[in-house]
PDB file of N, CA and C in Angstrom:
ATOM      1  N   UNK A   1      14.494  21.622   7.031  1.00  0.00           N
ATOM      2  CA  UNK A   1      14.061  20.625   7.992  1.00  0.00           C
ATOM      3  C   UNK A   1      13.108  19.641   7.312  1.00  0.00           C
ATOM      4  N   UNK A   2      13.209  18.679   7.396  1.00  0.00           N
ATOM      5  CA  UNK A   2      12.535  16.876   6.604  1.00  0.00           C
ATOM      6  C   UNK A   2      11.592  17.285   7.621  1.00  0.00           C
ATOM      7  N   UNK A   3       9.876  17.140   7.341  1.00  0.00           N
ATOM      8  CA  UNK A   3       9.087  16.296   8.135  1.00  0.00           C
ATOM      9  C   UNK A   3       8.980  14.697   8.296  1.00  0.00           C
ATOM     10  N   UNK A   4       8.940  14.152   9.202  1.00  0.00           N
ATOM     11  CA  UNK A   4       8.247  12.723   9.304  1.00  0.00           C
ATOM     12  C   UNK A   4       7.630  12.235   8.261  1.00  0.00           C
ATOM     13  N   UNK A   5       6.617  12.527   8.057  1.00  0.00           N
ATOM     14  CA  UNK A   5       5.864  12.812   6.450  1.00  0.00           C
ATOM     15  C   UNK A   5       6.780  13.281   5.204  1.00  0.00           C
ATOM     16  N   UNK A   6       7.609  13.282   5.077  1.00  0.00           N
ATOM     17  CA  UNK A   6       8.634  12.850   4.215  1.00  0.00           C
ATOM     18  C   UNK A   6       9.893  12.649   4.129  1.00  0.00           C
ATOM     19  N   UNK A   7      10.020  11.441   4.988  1.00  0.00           N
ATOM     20  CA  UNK A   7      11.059  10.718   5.513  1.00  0.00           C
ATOM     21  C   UNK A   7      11.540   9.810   4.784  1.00  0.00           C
ATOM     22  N   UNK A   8      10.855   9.573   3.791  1.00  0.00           N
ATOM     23  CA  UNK A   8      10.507   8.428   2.912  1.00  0.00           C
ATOM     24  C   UNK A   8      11.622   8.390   1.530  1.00  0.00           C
ATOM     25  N   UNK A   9      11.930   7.002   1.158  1.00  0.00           N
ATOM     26  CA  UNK A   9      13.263   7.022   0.028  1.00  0.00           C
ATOM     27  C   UNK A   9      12.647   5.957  -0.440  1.00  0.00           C
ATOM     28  N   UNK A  10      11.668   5.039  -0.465  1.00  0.00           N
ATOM     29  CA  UNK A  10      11.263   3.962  -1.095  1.00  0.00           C
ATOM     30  C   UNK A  10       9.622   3.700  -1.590  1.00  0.00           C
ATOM     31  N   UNK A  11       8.957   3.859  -2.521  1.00  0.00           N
ATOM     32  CA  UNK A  11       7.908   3.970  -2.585  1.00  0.00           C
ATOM     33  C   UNK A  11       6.966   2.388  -3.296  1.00  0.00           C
ATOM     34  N   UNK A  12       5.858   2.010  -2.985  1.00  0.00           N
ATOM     35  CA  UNK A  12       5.521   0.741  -3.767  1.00  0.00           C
ATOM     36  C   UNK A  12       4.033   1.391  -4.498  1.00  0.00           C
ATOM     37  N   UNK A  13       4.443   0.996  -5.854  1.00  0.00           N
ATOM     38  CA  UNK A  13       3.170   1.764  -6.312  1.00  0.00           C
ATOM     39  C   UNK A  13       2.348  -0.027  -6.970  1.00  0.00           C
ATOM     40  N   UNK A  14       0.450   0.066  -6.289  1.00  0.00           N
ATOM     41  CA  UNK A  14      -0.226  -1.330  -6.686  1.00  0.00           C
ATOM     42  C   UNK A  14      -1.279   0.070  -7.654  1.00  0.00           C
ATOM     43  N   UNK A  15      -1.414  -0.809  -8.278  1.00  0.00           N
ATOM     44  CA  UNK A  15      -2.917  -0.548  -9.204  1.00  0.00           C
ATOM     45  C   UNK A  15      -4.302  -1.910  -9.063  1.00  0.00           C
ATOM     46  N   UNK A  16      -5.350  -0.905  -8.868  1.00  0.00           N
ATOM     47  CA  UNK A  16      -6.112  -1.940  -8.775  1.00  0.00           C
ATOM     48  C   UNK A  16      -7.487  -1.668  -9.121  1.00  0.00           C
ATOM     49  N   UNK A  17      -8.314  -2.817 -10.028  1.00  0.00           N
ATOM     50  CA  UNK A  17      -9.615  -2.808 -10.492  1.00  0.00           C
ATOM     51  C   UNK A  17     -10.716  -3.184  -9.306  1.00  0.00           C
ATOM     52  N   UNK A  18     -11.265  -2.455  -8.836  1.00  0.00           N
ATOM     53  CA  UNK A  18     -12.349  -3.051  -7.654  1.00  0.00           C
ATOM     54  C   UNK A  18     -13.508  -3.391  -8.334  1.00  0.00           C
ATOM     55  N   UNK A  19     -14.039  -4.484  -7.959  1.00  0.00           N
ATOM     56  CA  UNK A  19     -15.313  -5.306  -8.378  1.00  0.00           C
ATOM     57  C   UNK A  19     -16.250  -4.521  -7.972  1.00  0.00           C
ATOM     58  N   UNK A  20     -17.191  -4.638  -8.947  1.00  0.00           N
ATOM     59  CA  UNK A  20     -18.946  -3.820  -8.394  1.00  0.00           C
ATOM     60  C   UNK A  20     -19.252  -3.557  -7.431  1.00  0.00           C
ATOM     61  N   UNK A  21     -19.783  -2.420  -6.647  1.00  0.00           N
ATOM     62  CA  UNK A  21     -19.998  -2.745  -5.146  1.00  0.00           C
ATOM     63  C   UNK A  21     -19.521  -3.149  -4.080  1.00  0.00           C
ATOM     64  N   UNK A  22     -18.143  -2.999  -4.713  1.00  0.00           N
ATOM     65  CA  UNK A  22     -16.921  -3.562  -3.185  1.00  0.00           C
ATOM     66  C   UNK A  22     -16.216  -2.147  -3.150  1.00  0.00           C
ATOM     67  N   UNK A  23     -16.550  -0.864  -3.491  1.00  0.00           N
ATOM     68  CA  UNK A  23     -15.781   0.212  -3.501  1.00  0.00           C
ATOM     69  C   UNK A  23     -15.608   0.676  -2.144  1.00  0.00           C
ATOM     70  N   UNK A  24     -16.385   0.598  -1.346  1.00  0.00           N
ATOM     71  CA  UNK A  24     -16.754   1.098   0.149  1.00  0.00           C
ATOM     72  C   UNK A  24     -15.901   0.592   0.758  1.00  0.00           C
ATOM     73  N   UNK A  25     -16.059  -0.794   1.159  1.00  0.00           N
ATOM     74  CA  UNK A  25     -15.361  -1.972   1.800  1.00  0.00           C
ATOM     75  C   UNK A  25     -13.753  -1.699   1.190  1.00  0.00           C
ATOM     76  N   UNK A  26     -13.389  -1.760   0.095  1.00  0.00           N
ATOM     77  CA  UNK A  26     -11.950  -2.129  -0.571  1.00  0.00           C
ATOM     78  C   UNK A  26     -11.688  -0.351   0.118  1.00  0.00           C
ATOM     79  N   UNK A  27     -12.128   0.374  -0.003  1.00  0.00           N
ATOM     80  CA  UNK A  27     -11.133   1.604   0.583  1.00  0.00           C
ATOM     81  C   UNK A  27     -11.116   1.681   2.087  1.00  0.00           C
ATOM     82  N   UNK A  28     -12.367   0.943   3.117  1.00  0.00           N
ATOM     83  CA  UNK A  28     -11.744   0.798   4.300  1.00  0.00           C
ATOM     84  C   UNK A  28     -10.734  -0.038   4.479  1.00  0.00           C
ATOM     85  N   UNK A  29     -10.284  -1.059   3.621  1.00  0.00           N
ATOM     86  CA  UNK A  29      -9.171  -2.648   3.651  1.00  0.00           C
ATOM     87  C   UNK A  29      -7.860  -1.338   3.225  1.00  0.00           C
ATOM     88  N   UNK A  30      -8.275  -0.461   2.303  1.00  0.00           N
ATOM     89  CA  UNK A  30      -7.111  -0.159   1.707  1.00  0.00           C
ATOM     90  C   UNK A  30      -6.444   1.255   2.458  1.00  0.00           C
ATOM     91  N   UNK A  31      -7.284   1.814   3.089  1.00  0.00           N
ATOM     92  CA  UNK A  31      -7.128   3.729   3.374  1.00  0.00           C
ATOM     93  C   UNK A  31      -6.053   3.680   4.583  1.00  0.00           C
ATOM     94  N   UNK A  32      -5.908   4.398   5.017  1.00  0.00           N
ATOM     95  CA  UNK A  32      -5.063   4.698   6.168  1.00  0.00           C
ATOM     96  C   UNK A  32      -5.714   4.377   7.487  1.00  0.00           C
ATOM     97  N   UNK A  33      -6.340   3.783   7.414  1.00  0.00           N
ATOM     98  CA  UNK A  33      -6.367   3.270   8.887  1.00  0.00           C
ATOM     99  C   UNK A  33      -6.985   1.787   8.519  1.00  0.00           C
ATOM    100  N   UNK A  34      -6.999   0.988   7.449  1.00  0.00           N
ATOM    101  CA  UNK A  34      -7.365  -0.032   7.192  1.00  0.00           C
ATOM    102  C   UNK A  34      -6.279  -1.299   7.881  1.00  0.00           C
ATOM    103  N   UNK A  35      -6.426  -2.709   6.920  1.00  0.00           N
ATOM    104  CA  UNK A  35      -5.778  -3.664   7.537  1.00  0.00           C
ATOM    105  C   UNK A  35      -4.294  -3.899   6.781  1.00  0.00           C
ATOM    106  N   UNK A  36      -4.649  -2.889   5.901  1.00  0.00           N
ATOM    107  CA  UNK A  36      -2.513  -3.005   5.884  1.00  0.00           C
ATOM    108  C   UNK A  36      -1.815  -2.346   5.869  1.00  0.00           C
ATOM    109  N   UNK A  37      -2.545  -1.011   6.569  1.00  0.00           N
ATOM    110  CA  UNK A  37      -1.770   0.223   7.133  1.00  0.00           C
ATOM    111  C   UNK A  37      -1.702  -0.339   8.556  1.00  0.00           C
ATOM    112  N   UNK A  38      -2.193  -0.911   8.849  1.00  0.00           N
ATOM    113  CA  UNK A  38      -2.394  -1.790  10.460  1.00  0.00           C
ATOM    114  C   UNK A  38      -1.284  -2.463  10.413  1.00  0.00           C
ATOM    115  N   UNK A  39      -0.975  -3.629   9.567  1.00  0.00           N
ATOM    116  CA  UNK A  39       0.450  -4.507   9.334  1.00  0.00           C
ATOM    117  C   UNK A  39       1.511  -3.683   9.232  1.00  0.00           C
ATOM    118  N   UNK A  40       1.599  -3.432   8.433  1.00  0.00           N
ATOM    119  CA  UNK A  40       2.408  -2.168   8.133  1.00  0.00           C
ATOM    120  C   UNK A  40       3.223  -1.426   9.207  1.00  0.00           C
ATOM    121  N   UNK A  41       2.563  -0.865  10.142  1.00  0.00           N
ATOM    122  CA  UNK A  41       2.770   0.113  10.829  1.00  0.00           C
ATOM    123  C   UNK A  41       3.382  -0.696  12.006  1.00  0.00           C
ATOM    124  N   UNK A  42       3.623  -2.378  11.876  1.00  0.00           N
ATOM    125  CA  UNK A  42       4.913  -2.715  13.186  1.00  0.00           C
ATOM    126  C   UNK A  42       5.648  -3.136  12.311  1.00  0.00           C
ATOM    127  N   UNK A  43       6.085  -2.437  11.532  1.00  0.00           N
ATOM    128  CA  UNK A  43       7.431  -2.771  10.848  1.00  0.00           C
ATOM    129  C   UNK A  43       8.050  -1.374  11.316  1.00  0.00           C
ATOM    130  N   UNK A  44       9.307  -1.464  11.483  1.00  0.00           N
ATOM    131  CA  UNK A  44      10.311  -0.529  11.511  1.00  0.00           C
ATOM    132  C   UNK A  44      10.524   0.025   9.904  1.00  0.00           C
ATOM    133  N   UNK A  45      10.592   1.325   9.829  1.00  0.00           N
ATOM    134  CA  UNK A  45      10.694   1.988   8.211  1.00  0.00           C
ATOM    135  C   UNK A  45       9.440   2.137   7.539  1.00  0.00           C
ATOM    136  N   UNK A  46       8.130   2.021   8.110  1.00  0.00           N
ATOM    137  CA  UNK A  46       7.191   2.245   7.320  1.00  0.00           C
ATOM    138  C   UNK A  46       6.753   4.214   7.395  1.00  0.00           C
ATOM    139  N   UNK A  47       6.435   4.832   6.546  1.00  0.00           N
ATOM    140  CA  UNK A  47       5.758   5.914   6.391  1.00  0.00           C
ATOM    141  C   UNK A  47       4.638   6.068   6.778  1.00  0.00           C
ATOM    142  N   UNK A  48       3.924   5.931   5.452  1.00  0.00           N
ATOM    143  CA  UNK A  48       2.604   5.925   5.438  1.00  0.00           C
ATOM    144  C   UNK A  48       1.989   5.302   3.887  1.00  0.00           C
ATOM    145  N   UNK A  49       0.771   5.186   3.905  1.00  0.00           N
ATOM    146  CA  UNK A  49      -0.105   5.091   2.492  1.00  0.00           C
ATOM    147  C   UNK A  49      -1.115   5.844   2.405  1.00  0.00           C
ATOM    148  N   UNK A  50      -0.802   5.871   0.789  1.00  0.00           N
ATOM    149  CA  UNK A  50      -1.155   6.649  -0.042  1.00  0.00           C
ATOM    150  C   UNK A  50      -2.476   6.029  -0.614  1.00  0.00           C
ATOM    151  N   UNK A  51      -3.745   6.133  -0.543  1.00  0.00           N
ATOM    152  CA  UNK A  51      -5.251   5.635  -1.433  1.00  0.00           C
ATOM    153  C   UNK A  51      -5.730   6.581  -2.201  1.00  0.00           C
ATOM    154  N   UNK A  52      -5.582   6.251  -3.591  1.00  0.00           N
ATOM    155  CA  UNK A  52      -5.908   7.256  -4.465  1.00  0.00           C
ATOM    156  C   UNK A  52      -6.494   6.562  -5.290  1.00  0.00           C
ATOM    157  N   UNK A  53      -7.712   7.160  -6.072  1.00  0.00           N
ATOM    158  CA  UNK A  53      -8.534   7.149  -6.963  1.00  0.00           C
ATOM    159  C   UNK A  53      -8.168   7.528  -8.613  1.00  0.00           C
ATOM    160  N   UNK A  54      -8.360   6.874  -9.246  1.00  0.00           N
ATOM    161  CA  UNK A  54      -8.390   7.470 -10.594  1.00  0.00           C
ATOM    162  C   UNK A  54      -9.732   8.280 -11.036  1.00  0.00           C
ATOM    163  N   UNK A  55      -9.382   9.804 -11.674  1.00  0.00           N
ATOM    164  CA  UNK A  55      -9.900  10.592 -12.024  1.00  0.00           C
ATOM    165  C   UNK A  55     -11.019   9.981 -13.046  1.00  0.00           C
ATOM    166  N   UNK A  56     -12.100   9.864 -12.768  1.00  0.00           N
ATOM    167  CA  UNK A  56     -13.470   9.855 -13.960  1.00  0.00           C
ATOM    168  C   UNK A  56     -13.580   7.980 -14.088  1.00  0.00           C
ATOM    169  N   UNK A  57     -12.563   7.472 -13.111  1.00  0.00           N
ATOM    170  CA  UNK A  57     -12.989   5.933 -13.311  1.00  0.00           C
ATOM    171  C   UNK A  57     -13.078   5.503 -11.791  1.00  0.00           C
ATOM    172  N   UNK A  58     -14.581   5.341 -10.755  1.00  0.00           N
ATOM    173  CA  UNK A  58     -14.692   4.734  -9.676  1.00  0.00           C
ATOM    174  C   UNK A  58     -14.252   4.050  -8.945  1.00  0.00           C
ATOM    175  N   UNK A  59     -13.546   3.281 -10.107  1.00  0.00           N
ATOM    176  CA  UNK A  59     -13.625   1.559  -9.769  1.00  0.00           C
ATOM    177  C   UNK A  59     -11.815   1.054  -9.305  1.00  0.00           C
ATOM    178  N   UNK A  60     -11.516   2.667 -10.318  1.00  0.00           N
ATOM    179  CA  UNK A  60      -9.535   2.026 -10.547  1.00  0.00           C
ATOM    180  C   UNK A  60      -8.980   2.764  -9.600  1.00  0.00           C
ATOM    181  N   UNK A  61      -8.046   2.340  -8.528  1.00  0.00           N
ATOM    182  CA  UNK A  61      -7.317   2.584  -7.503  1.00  0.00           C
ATOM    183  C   UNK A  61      -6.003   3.037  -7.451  1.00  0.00           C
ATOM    184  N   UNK A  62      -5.549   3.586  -7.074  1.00  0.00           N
ATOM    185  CA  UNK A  62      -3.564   3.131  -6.839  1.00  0.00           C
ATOM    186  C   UNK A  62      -3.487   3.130  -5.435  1.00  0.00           C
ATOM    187  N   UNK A  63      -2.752   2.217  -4.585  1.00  0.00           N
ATOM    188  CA  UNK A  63      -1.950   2.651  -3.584  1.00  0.00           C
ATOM    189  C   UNK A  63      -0.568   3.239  -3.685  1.00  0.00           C
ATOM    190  N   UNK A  64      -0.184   4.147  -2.552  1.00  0.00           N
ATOM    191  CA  UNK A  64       1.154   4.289  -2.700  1.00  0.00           C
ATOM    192  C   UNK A  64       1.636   3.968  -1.333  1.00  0.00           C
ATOM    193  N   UNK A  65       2.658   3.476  -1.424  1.00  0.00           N
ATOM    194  CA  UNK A  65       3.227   2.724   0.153  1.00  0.00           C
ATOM    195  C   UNK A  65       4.320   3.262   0.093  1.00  0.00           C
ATOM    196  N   UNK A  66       4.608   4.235   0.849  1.00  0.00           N
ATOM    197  CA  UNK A  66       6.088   4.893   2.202  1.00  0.00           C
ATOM    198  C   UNK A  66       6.784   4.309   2.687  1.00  0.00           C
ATOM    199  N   UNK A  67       8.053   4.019   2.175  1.00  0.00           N
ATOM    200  CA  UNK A  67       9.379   3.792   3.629  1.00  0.00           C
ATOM    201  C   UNK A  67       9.927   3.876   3.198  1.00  0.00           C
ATOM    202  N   UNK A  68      11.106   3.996   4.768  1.00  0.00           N
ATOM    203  CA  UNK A  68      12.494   4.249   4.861  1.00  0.00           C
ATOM    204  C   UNK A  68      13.149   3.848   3.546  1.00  0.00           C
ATOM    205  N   UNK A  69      13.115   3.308   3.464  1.00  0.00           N
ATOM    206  CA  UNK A  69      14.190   2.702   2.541  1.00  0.00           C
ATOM    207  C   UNK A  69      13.850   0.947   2.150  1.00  0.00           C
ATOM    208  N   UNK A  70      14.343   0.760   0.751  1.00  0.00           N
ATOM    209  CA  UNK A  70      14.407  -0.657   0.079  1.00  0.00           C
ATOM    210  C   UNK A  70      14.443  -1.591   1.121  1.00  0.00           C
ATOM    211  N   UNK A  71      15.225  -1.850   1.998  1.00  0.00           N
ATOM    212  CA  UNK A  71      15.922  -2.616   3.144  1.00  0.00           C
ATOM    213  C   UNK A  71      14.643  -2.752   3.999  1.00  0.00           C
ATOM    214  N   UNK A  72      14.292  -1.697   4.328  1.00  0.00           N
ATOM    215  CA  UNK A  72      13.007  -1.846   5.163  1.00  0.00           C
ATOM    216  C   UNK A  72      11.636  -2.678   4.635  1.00  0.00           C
ATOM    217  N   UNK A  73      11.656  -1.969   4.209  1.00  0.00           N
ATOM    218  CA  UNK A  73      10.495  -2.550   3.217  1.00  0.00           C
ATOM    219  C   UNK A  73      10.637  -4.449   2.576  1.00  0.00           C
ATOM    220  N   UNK A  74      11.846  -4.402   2.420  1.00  0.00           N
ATOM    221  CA  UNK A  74      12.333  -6.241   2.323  1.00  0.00           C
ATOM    222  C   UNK A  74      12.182  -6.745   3.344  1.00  0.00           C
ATOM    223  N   UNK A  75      12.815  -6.332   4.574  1.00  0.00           N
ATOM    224  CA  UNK A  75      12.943  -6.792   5.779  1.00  0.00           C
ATOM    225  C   UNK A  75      11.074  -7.028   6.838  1.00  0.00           C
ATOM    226  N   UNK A  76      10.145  -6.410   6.469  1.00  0.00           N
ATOM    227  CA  UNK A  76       9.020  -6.512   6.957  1.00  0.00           C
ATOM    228  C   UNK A  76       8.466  -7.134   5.761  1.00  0.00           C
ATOM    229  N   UNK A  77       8.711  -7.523   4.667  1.00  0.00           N
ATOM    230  CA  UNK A  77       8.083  -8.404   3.856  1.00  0.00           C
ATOM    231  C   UNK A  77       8.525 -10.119   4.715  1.00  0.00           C
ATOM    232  N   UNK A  78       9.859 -10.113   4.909  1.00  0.00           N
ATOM    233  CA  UNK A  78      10.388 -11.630   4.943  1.00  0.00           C
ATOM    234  C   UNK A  78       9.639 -11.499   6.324  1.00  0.00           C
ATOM    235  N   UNK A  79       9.488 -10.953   7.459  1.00  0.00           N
ATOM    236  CA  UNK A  79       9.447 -11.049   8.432  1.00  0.00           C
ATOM    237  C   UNK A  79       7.944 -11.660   8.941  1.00  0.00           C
ATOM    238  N   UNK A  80       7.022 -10.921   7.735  1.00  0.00           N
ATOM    239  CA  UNK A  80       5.219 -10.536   7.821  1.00  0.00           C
ATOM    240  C   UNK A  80       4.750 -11.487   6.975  1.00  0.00           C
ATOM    241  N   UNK A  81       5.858 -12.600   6.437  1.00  0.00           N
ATOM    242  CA  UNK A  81       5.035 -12.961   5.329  1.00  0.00           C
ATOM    243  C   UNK A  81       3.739 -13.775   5.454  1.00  0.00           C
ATOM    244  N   UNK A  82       3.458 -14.623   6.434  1.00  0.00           N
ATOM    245  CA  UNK A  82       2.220 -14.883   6.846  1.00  0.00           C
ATOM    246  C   UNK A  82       1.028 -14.251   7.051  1.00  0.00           C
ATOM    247  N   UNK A  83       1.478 -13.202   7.693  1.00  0.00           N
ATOM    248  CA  UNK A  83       0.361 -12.037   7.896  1.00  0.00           C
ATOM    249  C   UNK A  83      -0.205 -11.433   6.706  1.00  0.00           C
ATOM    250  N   UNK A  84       0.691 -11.154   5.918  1.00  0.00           N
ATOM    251  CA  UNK A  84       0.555 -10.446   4.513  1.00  0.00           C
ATOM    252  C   UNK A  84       0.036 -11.230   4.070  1.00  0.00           C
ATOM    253  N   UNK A  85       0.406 -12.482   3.891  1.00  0.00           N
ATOM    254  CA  UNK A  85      -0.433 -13.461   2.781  1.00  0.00           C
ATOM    255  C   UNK A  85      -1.680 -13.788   3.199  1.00  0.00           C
ATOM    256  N   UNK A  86      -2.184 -13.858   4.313  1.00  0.00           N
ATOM    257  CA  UNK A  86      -3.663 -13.743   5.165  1.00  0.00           C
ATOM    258  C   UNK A  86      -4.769 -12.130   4.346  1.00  0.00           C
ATOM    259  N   UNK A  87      -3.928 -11.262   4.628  1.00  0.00           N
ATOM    260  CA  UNK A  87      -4.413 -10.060   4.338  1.00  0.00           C
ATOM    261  C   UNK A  87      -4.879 -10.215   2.778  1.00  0.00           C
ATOM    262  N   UNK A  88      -4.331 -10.722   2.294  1.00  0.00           N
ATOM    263  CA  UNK A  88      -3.868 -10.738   0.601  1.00  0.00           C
ATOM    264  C   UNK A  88      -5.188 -11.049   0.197  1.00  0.00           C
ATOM    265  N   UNK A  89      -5.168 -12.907   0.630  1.00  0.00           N
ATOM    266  CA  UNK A  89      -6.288 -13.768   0.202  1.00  0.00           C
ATOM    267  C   UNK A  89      -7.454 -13.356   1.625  1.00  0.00           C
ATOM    268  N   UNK A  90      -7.826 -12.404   2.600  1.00  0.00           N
ATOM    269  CA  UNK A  90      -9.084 -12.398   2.440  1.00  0.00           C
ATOM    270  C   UNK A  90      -9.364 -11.310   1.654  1.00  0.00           C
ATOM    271  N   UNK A  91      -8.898 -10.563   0.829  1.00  0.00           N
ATOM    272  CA  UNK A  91      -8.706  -8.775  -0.001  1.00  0.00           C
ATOM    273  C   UNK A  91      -9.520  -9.874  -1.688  1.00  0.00           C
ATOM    274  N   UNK A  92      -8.865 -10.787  -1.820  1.00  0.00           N
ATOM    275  CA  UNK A  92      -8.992 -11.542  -3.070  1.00  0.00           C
ATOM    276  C   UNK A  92     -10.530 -11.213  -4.002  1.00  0.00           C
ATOM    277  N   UNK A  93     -11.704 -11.270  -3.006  1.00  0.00           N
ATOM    278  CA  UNK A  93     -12.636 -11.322  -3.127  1.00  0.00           C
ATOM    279  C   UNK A  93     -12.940  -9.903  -3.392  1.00  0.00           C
ATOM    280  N   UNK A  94     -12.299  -8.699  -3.023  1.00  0.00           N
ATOM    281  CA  UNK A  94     -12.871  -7.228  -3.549  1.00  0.00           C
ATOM    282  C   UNK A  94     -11.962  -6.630  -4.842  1.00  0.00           C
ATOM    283  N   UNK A  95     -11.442  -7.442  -5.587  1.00  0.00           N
ATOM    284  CA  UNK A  95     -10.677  -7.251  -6.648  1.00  0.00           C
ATOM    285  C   UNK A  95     -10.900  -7.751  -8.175  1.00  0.00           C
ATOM    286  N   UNK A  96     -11.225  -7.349  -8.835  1.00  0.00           N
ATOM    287  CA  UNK A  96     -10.858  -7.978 -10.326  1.00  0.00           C
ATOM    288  C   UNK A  96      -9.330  -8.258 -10.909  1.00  0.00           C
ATOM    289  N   UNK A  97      -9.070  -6.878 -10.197  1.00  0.00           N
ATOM    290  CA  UNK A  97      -7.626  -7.612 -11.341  1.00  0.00           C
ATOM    291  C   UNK A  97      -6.544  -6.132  -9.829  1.00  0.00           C
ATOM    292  N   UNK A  98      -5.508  -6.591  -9.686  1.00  0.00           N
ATOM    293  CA  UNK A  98      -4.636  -5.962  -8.900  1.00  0.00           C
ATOM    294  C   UNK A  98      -3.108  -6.078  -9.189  1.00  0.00           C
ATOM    295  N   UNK A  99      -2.342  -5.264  -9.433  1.00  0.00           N
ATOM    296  CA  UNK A  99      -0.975  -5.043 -10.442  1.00  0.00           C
ATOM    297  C   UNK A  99       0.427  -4.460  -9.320  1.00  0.00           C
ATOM    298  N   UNK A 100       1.536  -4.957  -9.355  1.00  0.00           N
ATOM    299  CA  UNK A 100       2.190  -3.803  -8.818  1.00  0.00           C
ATOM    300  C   UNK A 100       2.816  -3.270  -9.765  1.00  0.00           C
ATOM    301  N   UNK A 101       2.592  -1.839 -10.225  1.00  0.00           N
ATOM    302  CA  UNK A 101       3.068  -0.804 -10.762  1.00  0.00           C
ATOM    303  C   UNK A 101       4.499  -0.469 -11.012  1.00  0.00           C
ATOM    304  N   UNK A 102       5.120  -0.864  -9.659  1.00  0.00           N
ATOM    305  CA  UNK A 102       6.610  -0.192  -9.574  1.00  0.00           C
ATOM    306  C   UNK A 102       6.797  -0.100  -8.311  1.00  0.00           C
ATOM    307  N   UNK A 103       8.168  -0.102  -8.482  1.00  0.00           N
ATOM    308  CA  UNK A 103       9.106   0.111  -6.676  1.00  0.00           C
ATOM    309  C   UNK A 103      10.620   1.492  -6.843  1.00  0.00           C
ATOM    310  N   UNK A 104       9.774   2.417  -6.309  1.00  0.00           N
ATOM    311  CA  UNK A 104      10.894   3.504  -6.921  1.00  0.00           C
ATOM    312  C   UNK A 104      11.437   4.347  -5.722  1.00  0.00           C
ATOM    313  N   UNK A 105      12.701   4.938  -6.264  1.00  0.00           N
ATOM    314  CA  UNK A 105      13.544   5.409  -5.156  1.00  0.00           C
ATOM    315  C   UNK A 105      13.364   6.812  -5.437  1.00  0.00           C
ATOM    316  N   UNK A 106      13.549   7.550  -4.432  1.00  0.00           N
ATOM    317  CA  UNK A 106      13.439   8.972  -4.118  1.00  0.00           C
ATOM    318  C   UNK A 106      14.857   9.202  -4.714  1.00  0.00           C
ATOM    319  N   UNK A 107      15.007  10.542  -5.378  1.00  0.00           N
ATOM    320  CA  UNK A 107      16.495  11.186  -5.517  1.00  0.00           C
ATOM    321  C   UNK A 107      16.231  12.547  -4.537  1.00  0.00           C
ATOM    322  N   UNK A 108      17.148  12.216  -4.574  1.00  0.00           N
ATOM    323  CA  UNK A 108      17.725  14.058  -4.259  1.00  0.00           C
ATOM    324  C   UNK A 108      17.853  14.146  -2.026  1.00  0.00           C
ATOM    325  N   UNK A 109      17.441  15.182  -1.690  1.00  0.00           N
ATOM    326  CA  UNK A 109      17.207  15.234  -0.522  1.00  0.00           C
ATOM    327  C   UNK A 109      17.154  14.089   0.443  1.00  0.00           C
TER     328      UNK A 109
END
């Protein structure tokens, strides 16, 4: 039996450098109940996200972003793109440097 919690076939992996003293703030923008798990979550096919820390460095981040599938995940990009790009540039200011990593597919199950 699949849980809900891993329903998931499409993953978006960001890396990101947080500026001095924006660590607090950038993980409420970024955590699971922030403002783009908020967007996010009226799209059809979203999971969940993932806020993770790098081991012995404060500052360096990864997200990991959940869904259904490739399709989904395109389809609430074209749809959100205003919203997203709002989210983006007021985020601008708690970042040094922010990467996307990769866009990878689940095998198996």
């Amino acid at each position: 039996m699949q849980l809900e919690h891993d329903s998931w076939r499409y993953l978006v992996v960001w890396e990101f450098e947080v500026r001095p003293g924006c660590e607090s703030e950038f993980e409420k923008v970024y955590g699971s109940t922030g403002d783009w798990v908020r967007l996010f979550r009226t799209a059809n096919g979203f999971v969940r996200t993932e806020l993770t820390r790098k081991a012995g460095s404060p500052r360096h981040y990864i997200t990991l972003d959940f869904w259904r599938s490739e399709a989904a995940y395109e389809e609430f990009r074209r749809h959100h793109q205003e919203e997203y790009a709002a989210i983006d540039r007021r985020c601008e200011g708690l970042t040094q440097h922010e990467v996307e990593l990769g866009r990878l597919e689940r095998l198996g199950e």
